[in-house]
N, C-alpha and C. Protein backbone atom coordinates (compact mmCIF):
# COMPACT_ATOMS: atom_id res chain seq x y z
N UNK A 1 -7.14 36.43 -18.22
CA UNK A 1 -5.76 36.15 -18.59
C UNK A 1 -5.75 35.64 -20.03
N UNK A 2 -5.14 35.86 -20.82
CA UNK A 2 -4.91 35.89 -21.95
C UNK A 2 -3.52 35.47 -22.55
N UNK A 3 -3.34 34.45 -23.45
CA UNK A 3 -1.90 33.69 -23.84
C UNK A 3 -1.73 32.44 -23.13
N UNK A 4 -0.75 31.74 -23.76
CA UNK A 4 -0.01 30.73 -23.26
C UNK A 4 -0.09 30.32 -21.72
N UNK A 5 -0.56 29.76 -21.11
CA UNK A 5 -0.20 29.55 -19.65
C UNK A 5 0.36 27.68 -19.58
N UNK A 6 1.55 27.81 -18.84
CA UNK A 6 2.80 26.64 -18.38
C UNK A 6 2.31 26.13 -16.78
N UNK A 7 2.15 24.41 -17.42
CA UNK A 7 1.94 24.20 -16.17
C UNK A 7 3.39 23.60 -15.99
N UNK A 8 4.18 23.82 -14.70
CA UNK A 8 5.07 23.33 -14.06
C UNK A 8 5.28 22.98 -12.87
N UNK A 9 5.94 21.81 -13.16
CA UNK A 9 6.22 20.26 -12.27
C UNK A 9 7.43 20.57 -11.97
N UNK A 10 7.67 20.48 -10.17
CA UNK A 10 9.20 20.36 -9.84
C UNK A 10 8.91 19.27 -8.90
N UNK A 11 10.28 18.59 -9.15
CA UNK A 11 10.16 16.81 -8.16
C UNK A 11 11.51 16.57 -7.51
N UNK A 12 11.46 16.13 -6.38
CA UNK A 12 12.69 15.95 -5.86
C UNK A 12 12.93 14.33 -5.75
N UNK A 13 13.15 13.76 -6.90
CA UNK A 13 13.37 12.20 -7.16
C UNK A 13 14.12 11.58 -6.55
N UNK A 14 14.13 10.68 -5.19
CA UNK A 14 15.32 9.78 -5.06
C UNK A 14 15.89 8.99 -5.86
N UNK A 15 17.25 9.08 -5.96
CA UNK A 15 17.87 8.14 -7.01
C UNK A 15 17.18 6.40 -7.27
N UNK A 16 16.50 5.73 -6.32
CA UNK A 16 15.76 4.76 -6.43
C UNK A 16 15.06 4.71 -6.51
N UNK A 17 14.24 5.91 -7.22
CA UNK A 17 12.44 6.43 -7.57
C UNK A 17 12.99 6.23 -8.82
N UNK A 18 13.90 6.80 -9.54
CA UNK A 18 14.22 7.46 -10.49
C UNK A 18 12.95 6.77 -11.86
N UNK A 19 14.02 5.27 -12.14
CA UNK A 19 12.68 4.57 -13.45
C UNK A 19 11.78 4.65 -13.16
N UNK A 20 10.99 4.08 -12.14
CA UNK A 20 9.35 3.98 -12.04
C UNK A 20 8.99 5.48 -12.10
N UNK A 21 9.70 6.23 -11.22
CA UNK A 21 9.27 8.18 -11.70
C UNK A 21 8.71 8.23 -13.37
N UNK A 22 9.81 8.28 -13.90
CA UNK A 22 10.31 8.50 -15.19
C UNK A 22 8.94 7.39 -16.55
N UNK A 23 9.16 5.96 -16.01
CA UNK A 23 7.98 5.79 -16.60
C UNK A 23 6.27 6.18 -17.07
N UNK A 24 6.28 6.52 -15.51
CA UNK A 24 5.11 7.19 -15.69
C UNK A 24 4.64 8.57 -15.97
N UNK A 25 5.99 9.30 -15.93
CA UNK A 25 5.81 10.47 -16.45
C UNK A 25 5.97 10.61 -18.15
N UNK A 26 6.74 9.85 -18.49
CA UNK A 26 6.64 9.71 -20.38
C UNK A 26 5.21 9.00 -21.13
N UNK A 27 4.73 7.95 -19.79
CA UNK A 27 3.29 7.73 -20.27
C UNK A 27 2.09 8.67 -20.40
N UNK A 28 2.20 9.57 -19.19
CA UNK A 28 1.54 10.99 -19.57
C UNK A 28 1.64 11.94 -19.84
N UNK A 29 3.01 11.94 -20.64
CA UNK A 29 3.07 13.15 -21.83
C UNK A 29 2.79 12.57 -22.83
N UNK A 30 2.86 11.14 -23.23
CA UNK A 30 1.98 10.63 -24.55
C UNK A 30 0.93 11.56 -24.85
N UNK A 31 0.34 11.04 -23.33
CA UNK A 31 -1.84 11.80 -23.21
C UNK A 31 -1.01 12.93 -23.25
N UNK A 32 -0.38 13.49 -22.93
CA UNK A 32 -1.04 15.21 -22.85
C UNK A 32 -0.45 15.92 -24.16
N UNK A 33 0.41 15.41 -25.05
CA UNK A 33 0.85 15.54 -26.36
C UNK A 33 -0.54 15.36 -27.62
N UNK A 34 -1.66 14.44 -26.93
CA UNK A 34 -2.41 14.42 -27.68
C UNK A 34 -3.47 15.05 -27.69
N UNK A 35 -3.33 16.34 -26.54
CA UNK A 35 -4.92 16.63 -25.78
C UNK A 35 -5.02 18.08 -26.81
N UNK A 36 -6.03 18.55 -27.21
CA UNK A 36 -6.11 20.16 -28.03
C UNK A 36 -5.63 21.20 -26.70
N UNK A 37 -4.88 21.89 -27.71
CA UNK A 37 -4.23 23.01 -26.84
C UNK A 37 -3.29 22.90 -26.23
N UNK A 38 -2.84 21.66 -26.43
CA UNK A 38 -1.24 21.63 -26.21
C UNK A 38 -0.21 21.88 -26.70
N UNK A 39 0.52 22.94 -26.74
CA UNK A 39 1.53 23.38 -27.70
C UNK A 39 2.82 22.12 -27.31
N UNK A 40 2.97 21.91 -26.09
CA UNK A 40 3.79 21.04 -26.16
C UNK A 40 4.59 21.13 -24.89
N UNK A 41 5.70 19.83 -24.61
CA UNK A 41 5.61 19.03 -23.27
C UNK A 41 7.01 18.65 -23.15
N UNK A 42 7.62 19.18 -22.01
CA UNK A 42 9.19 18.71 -21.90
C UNK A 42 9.47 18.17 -20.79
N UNK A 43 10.37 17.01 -20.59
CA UNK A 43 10.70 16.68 -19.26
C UNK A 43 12.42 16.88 -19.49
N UNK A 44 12.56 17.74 -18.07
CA UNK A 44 13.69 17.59 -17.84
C UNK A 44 14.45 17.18 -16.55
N UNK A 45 15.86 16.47 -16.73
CA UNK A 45 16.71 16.12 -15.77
C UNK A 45 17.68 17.20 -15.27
N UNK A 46 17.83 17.46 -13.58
CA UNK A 46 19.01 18.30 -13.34
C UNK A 46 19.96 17.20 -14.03
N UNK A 47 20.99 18.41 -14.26
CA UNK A 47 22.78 17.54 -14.67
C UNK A 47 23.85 18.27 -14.09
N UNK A 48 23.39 19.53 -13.23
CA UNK A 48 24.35 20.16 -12.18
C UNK A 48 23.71 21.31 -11.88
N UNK A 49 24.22 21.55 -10.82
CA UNK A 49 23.72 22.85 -9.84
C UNK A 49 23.12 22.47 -8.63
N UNK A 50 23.37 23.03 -8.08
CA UNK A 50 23.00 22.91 -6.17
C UNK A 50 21.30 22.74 -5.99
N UNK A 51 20.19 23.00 -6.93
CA UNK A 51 18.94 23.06 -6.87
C UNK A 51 18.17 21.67 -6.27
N UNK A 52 17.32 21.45 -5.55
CA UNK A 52 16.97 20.46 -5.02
C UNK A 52 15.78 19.99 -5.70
N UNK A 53 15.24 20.02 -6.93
CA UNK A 53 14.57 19.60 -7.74
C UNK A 53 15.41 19.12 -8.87
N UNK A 54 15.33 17.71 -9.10
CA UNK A 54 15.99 17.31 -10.15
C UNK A 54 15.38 16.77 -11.00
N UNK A 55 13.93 16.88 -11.54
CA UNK A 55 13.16 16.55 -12.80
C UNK A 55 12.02 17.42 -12.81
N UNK A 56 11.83 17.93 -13.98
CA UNK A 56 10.76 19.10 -13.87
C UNK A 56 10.31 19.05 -15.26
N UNK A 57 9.00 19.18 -15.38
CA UNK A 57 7.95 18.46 -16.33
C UNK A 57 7.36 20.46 -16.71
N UNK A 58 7.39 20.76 -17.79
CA UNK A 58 6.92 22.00 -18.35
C UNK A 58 5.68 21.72 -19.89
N UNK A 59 4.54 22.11 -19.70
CA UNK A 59 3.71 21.63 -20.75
C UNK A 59 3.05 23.27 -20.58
N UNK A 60 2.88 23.59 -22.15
CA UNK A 60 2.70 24.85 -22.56
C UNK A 60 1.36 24.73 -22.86
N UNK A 61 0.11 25.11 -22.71
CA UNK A 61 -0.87 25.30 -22.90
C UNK A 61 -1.39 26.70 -23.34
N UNK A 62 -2.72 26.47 -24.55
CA UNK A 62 -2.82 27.60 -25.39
C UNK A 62 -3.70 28.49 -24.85
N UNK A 63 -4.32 28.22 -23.49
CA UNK A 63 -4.82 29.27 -22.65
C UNK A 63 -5.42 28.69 -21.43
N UNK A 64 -5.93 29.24 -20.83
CA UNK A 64 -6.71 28.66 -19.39
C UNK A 64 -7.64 27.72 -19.82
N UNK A 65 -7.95 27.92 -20.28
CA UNK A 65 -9.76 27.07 -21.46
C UNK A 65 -9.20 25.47 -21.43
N UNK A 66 -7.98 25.74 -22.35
CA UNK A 66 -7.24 24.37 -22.45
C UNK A 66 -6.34 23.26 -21.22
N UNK A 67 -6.08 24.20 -20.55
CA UNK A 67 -5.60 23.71 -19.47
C UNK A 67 -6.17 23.09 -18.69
N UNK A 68 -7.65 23.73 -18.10
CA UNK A 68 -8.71 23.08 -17.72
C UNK A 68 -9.39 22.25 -18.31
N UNK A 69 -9.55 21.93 -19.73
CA UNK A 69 -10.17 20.84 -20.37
C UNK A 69 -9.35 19.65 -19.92
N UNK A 70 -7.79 20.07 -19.99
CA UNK A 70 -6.73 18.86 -19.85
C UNK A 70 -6.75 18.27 -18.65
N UNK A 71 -7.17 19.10 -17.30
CA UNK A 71 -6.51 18.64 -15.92
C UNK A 71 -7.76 18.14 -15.74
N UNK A 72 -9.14 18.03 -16.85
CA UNK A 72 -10.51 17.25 -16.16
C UNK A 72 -10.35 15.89 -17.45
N UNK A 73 -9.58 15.85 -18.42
CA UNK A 73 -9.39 14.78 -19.24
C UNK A 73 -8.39 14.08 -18.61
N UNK A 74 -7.25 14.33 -17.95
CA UNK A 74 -6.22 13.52 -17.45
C UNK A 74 -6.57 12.78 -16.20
N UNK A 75 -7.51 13.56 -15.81
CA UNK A 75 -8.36 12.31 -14.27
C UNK A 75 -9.29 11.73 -14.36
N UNK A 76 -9.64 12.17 -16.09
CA UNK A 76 -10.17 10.69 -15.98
C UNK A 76 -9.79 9.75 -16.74
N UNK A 77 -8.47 9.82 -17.40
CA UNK A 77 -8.16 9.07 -17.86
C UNK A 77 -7.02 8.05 -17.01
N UNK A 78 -6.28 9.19 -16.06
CA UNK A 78 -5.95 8.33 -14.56
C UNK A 78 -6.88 7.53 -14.29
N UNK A 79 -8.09 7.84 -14.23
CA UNK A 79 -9.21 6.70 -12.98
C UNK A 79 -9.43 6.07 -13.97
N UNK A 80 -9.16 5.66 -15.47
CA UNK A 80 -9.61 4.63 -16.16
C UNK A 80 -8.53 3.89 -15.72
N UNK A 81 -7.05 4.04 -15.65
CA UNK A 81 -5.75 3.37 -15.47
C UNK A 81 -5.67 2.99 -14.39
N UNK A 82 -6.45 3.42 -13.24
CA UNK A 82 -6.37 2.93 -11.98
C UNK A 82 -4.96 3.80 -12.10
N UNK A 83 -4.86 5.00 -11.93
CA UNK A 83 -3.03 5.18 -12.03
C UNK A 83 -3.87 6.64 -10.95
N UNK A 84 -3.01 6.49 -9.70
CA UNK A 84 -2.87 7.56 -8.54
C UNK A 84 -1.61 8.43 -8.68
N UNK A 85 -1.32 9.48 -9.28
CA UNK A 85 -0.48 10.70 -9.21
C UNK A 85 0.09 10.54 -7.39
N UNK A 86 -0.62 10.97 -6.84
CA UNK A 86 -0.31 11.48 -5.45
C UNK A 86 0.07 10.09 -4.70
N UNK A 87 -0.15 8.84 -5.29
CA UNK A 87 -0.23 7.99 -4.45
C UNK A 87 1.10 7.47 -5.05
N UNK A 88 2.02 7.81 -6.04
CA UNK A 88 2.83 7.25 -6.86
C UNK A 88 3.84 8.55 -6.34
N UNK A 89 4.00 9.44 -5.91
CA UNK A 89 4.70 10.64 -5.58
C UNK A 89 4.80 10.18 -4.04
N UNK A 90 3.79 9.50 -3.02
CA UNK A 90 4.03 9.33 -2.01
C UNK A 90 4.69 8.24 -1.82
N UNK A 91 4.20 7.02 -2.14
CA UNK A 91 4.86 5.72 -2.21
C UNK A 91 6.71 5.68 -2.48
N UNK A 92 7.16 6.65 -3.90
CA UNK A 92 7.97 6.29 -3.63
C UNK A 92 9.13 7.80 -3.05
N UNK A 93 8.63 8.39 -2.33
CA UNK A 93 9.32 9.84 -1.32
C UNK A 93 9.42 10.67 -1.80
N UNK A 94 8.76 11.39 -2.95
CA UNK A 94 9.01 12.09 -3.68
C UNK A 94 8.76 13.29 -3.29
N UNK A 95 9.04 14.81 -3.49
CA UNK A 95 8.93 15.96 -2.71
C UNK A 95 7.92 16.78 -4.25
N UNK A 96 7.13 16.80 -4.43
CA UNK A 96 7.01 17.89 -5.90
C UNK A 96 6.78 19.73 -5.48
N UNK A 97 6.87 20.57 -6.39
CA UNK A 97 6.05 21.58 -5.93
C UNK A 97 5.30 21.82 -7.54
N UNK A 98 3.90 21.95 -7.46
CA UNK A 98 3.65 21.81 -8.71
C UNK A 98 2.27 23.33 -8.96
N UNK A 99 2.73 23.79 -10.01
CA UNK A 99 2.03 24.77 -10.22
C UNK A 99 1.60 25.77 -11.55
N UNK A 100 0.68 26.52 -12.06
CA UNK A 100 0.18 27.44 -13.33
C UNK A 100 1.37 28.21 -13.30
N UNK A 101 2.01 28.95 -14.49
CA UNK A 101 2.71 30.11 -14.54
C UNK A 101 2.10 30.78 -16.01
N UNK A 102 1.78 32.05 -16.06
CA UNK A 102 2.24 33.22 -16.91
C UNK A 102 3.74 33.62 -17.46
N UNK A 103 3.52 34.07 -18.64
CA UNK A 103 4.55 35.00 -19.16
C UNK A 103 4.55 36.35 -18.51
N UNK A 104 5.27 36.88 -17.95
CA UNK A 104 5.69 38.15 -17.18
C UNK A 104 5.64 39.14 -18.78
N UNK A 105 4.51 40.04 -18.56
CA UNK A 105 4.26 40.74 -19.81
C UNK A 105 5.14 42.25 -19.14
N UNK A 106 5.56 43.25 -20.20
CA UNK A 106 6.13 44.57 -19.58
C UNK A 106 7.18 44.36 -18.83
């Protein structure tokens, strides 16, 4: 595979997740704004439409190479923080579906 590959984050935030969500997701787009091969990192809020994901995290990466350097630099820079992803998504009810995408070439 060849080009750009997007990793994307969909979260179904309860309105009383919302800050603590939100904090810790701007703390690790700091890190991942700084990692090589990051073209770059957006979080966004629903603001209408019936969709049941209402914050979704999109970070553009400059190929598979990079992506994988990032997802083995970000755990360990979690396990330096003592900071649990899954345990911070469970704690406070959070639903994610999280996954790689391609550009649809042709």
């Amino acid at each position: 595979m060849s080009g750009s590959l997007y990793r994307i984050d969909k979260f179904s935030v309860p309105a009383a997740a919302r800050d603590e969500f939100l904090v810790n997701v701007r703390r690790m787009e700091r890190i991942l704004n700084g990692l090589d091969g990051c073209l770059g990192h957006r979080i966004l809020e629903q603001v209408s439409g019936p969709g049941e994901f209402n914050v979704v995290t999109i970070a553009e990466w400059e190929n598979e190479n990079a992506l994988a350097k990032a997802r083995d630099t970000m755990a360990e820079v979690q396990a330096a923080m003592n900071f649990d992803p899954k345990e911070l998504i469970a704690r406070l009810g959070i639903r994610a579906d999280i996954a790689n995408y391609a550009e649809v070439s042709g």
